[in-house]
Protein backbone atom coordinates (compact mmCIF):
# COMPACT_ATOMS: atom_id res chain seq x y z
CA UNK A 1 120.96 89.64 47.91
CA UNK A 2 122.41 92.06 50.44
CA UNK A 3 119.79 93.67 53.02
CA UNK A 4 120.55 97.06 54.09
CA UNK A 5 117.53 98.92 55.68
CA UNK A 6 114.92 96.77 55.04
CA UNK A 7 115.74 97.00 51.07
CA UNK A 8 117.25 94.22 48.84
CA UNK A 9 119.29 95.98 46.75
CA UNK A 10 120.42 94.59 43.35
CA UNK A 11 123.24 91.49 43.86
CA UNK A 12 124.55 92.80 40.01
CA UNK A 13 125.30 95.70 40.30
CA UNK A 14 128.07 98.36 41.99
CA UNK A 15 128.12 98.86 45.33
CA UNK A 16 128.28 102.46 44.95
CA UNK A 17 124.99 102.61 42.67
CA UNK A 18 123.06 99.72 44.29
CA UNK A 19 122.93 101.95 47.69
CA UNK A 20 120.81 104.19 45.68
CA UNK A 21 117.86 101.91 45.72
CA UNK A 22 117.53 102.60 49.15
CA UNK A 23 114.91 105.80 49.91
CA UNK A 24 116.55 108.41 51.23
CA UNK A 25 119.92 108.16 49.76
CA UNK A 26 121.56 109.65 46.72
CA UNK A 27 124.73 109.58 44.64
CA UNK A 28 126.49 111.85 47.23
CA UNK A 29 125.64 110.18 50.54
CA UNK A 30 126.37 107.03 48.66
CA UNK A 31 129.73 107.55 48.21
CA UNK A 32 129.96 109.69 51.80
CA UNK A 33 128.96 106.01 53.06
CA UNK A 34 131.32 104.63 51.27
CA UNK A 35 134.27 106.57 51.86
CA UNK A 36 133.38 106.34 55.97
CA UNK A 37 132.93 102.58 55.88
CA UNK A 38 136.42 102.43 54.06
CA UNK A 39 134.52 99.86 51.25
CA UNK A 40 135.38 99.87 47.59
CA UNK A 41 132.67 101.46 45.67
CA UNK A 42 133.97 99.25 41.93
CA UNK A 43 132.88 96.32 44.35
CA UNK A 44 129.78 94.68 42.77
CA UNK A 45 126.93 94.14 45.84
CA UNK A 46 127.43 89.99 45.11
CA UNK A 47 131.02 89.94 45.93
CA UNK A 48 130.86 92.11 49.60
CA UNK A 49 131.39 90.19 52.53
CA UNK A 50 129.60 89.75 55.99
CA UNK A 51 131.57 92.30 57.60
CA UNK A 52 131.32 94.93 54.25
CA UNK A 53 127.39 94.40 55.00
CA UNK A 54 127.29 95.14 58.32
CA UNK A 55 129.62 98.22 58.00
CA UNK A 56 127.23 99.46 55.40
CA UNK A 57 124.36 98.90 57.84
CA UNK A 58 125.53 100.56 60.60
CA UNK A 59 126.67 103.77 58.51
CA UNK A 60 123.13 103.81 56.76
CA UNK A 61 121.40 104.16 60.21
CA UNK A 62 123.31 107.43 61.28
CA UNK A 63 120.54 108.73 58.25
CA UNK A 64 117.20 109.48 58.58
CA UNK A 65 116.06 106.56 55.29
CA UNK A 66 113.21 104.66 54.45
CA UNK A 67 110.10 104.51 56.49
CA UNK A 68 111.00 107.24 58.65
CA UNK A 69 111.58 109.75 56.12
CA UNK A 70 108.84 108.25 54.11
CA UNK A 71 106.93 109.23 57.33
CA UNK A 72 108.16 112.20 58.11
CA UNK A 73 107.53 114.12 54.35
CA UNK A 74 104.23 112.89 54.35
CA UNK A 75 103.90 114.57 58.50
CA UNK A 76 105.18 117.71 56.55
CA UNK A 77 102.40 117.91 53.87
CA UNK A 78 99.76 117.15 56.42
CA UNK A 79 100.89 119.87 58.63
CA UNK A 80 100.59 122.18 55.36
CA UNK A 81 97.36 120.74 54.61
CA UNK A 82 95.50 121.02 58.17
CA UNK A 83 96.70 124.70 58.88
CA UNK A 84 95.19 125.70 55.41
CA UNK A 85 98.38 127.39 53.69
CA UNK A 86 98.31 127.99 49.88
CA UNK A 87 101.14 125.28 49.57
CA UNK A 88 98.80 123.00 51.19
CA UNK A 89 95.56 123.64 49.77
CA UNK A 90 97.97 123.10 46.26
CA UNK A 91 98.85 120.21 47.38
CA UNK A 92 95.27 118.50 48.53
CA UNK A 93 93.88 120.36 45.15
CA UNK A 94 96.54 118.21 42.79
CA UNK A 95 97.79 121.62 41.25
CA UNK A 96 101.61 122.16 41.22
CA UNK A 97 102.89 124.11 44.88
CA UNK A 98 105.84 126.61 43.38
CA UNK A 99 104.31 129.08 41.64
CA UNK A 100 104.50 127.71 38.13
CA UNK A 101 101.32 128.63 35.57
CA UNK A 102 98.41 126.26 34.71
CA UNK A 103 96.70 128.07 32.39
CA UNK A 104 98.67 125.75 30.05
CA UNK A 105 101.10 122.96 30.97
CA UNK A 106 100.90 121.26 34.20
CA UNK A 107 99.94 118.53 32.70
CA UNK A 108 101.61 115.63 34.81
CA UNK A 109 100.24 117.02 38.22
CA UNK A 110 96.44 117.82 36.68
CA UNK A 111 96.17 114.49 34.53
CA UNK A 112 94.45 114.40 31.01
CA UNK A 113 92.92 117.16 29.20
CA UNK A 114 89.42 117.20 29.83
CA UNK A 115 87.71 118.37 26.68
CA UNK A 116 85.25 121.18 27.47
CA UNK A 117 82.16 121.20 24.70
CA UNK A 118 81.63 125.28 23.50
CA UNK A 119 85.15 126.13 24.15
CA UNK A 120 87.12 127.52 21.79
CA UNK A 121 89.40 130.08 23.90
């Protein structure tokens, strides 16, 4: 199983696809990887060689992946959170941040329905 960025990424599968599994990187910078490392993206992860690897590495670290931008999201909601904004008092309350209603829906961000005893409307 090939390492890239502190993930394993699936020996089975493309090498084009398999990138995915790593945090941080999509179908697009996937293939921008690809295309900059010069490796075939049909090639399935089991069949690369050393050198494929280690060109894959060293493109993957010109991107902010992983822990870091793991890190630095969760920096960003903090900031929102300590300095009191309505995104971040959203955010700290559970409710959904862009505007959307909750009179009705909103259901995965608020959880179950909590039944209410007397209320009809």
């Amino acid at each position: 199983m090939a390492r890239i960025a502190g993930v394993d990424i699936p020996r089975d599968k493309r090498v084009e696809v398999a990138l995915t599994y790593i945090y941080g990187i999509g179908p697009t910078r996937a293939r921008t990887i690809l295309s900059k490392t010069g490796v075939n993206p049909d090639t399935r992860v089991k069949d690369l060689e050393d050198g494929d690897v280690q060109k894959l590495r060293g493109a993957t670290e010109a991107f902010t992946i992983e822990g870091d931008l793991r890190r630095q999201e969760g920096m960003a909601l903090k900031r929102l959170q300590d300095i009191g904004c309505l995104r971040g008092r959203r955010h700290r309350m559970s409710l959904p941040v862009r505007g959307q209603r909750t009179r009705t829906n909103a259901r995965t961000r608020r959880g179950a329905r909590k039944t209410v005893a007397g209320k009809k409307k």
